[in-house]
Protein backbone atom coordinates (compact mmCIF):
# COMPACT_ATOMS: atom_id res chain seq x y z
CA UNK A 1 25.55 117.46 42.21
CA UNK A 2 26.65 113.93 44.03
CA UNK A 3 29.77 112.72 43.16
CA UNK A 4 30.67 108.99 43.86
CA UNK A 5 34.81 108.18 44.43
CA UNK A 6 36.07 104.14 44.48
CA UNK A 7 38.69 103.13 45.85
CA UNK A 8 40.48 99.96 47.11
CA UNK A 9 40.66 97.92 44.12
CA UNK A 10 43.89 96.08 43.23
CA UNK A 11 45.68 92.74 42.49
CA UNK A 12 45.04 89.99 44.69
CA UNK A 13 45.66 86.08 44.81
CA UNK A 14 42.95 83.26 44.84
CA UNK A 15 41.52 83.31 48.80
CA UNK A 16 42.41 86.82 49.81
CA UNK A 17 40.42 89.86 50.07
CA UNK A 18 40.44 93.37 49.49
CA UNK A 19 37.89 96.33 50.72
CA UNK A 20 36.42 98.68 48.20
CA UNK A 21 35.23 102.42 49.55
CA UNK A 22 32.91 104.76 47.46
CA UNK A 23 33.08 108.36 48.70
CA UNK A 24 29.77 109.87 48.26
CA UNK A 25 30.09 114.00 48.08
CA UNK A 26 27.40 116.32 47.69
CA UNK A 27 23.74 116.88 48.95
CA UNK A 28 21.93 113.51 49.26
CA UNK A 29 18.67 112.82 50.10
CA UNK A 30 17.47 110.98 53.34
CA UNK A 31 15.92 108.24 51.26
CA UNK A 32 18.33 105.94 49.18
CA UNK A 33 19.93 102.43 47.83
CA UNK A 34 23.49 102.82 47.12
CA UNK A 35 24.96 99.62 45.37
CA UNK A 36 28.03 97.71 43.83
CA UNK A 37 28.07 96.65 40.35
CA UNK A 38 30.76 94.74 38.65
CA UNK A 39 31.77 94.49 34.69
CA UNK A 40 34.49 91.87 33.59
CA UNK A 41 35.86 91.94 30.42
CA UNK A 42 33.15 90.73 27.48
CA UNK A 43 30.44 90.81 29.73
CA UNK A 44 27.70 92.82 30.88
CA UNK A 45 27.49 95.16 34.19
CA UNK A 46 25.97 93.19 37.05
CA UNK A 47 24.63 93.82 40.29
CA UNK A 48 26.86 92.60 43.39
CA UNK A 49 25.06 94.12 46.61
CA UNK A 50 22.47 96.69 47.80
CA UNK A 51 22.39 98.60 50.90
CA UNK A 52 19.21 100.71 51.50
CA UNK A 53 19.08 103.78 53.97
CA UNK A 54 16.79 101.62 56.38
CA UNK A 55 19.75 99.48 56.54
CA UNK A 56 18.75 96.42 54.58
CA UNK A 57 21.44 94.33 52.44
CA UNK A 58 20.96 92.50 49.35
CA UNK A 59 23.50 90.09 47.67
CA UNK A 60 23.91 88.47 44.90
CA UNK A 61 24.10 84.69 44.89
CA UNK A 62 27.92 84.81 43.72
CA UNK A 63 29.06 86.43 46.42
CA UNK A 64 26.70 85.59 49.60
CA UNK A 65 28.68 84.57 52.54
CA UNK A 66 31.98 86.14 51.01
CA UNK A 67 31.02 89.94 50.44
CA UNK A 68 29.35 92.83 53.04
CA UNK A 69 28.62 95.98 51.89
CA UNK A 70 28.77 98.68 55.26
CA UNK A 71 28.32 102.34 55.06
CA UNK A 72 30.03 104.90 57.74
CA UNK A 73 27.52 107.81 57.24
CA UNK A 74 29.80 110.20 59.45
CA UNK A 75 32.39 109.64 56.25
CA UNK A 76 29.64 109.51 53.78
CA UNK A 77 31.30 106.11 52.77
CA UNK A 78 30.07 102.85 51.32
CA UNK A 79 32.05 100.05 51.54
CA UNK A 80 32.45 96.52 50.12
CA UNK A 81 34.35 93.82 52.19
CA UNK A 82 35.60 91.07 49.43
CA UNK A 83 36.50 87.96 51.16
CA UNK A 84 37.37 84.80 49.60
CA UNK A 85 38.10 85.92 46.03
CA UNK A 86 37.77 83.82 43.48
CA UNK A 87 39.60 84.69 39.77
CA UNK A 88 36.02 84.83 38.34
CA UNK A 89 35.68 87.82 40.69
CA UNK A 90 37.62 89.67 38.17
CA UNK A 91 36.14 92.81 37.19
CA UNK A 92 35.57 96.38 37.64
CA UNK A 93 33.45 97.31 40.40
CA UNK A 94 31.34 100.43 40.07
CA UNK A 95 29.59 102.39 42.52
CA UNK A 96 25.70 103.37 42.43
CA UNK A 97 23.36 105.54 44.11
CA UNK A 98 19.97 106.13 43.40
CA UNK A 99 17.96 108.77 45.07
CA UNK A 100 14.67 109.88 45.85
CA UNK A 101 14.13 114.15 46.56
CA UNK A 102 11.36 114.98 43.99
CA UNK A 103 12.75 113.12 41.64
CA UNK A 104 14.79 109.98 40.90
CA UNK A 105 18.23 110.61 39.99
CA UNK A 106 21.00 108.16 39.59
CA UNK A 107 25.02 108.36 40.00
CA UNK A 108 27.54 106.26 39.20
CA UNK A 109 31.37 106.41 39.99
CA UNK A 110 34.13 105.93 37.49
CA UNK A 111 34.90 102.13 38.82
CA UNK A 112 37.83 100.46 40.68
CA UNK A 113 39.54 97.46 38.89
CA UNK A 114 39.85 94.14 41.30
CA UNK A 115 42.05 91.58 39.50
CA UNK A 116 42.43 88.50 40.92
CA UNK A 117 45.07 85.94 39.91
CA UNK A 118 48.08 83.85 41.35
């Protein structure tokens, strides 16, 4: 069973930036696309960034040119580098992965909250 762990997520003023980890435990396959979703209050979950095990990157158009999503596979880690935050950044960020061994399987972490505000 995969387990998926955020971390990082805090208070932060207009312009700053804050790093979010996901600690992926467990047996994962060699083929995957972990992600970053956020959720702010009222609205639905959306997708941030992608990172695929060939090492492609996705982004949303929110957050191009202010986020990168990195993975350390020696730590089993995915992170998200948040530069330039913006209030309307506000949310909490969740964690995916999405696996292929047989079958598809999905995980999802319990989410980091990532407030930002003067």
């Amino acid at each position: 069973q995969v387990q998926l762990v955020e971390s990082g997520g805090g208070l932060v003023q207009p312009g700053g930036s804050l790093r979010l980890s996901c600690a992926a435990s467990g047996s994962i396959s060699s083929l995957w696309i972990m992600a970053w979703y956020r959720q702010a209050p009222g609205k639905q979950r959306e997708l941030v960034a992608t990172l695929a095990s060939s090492g492609s990157t996705n982004y949303q158009d929110p957050v191009k040119g202010r986020f990168t999503v990195s993975r350390d596979n020696a730590k089993n880690t995915m992170y998200l580098q948040m530069n330039s935050l913006k209030p309307e950044d506000t949310a909490v960020y969740y964690c995916n992965l999405v696996t292929w061994l047989g079958a598809q399987r999905e995980y999802w972490g319990q989410g980091t909250q990532v407030t930002v505000s003067s």
